[in-house]
C-alpha atoms as a PDB file:
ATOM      1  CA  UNK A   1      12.872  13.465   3.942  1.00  0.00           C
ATOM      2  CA  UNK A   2      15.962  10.774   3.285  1.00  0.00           C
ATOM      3  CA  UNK A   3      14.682   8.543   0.204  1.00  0.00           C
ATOM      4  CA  UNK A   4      15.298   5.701   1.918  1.00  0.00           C
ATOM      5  CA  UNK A   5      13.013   6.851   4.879  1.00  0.00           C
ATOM      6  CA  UNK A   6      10.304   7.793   2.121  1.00  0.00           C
ATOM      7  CA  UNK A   7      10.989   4.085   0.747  1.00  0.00           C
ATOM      8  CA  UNK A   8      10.463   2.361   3.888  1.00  0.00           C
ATOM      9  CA  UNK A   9       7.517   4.661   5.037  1.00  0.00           C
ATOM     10  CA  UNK A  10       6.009   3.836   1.696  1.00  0.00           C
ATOM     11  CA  UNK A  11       7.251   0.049   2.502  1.00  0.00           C
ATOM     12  CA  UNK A  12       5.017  -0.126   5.960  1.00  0.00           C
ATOM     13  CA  UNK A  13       1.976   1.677   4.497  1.00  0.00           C
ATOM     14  CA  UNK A  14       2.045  -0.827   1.210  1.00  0.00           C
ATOM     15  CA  UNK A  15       2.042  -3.643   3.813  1.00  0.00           C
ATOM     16  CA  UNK A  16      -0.277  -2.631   6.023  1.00  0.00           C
ATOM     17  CA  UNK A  17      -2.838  -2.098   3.890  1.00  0.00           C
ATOM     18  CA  UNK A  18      -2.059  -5.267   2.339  1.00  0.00           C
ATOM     19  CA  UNK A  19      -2.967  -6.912   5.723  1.00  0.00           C
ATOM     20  CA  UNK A  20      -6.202  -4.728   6.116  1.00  0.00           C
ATOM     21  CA  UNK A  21      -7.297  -5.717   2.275  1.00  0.00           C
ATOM     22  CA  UNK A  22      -6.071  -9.381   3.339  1.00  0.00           C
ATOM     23  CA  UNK A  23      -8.746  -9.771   6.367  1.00  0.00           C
ATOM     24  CA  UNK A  24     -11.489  -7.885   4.588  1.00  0.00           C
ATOM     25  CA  UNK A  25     -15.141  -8.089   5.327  1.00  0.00           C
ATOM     26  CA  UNK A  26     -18.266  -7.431   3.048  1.00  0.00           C
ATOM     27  CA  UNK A  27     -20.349  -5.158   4.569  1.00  0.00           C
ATOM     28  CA  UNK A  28     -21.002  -2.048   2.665  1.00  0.00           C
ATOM     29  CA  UNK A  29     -19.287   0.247   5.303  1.00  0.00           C
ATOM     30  CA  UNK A  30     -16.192  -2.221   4.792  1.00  0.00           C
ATOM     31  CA  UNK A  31     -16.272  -2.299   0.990  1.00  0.00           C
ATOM     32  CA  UNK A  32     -15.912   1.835   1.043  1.00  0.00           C
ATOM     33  CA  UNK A  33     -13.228   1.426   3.563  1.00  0.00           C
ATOM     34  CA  UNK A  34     -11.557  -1.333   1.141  1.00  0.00           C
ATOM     35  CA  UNK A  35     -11.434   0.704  -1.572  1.00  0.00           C
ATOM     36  CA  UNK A  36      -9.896   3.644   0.179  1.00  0.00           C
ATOM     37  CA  UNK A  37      -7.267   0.655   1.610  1.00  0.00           C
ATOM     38  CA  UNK A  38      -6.563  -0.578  -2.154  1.00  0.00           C
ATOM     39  CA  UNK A  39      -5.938   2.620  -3.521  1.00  0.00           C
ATOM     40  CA  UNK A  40      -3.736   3.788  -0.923  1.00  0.00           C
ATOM     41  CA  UNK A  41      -2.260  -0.287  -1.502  1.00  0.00           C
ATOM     42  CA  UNK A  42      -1.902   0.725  -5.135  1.00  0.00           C
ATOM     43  CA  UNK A  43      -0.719   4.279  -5.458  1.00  0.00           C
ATOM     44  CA  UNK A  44       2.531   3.387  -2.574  1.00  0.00           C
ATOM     45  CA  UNK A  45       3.221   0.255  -4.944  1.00  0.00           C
ATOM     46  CA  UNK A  46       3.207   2.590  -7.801  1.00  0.00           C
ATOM     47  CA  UNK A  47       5.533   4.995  -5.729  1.00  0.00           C
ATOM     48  CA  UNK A  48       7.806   2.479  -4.745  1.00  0.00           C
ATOM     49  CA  UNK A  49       8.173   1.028  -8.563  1.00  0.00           C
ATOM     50  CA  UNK A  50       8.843   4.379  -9.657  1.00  0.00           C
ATOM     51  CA  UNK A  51      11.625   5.391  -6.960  1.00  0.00           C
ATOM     52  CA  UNK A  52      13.097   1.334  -6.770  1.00  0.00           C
ATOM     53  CA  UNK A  53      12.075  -0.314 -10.346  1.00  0.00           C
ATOM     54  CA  UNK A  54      12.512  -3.748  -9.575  1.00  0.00           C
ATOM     55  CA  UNK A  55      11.301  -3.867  -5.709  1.00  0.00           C
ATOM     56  CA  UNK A  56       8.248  -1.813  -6.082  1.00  0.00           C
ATOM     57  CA  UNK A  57       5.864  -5.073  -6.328  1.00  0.00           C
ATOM     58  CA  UNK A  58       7.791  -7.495  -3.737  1.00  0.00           C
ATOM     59  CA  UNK A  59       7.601  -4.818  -0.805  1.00  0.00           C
END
């Protein structure tokens, strides 16, 4: 896979689990799904810093 189609992938998914995290619930059901949400949130930030230092944060 093109880096920069690994970038934006990476990009979407960051985002959209942003927007999941961003209209969370708290029932117990939703705080396992949450979790799963902000690590997936957190390790395609992490990606993105390392591939893009710089942009990795603002995607």
């Amino acid at each position: 896979m093109p880096a920069h189609d690994l970038v934006e992938l990476l990009r979407r998914l960051h985002g959209e689990a942003g927007m999941v995290l961003a209209g969370a619930q708290g029932s117990r059901e939703d705080v396992e799904t949450n979790e799963r949400f902000q690590r997936g949130h957190d390790a395609c930030e992490q990606v993105l810093a390392d591939l893009d230092p710089g942009k990795g944060e603002h995607a």
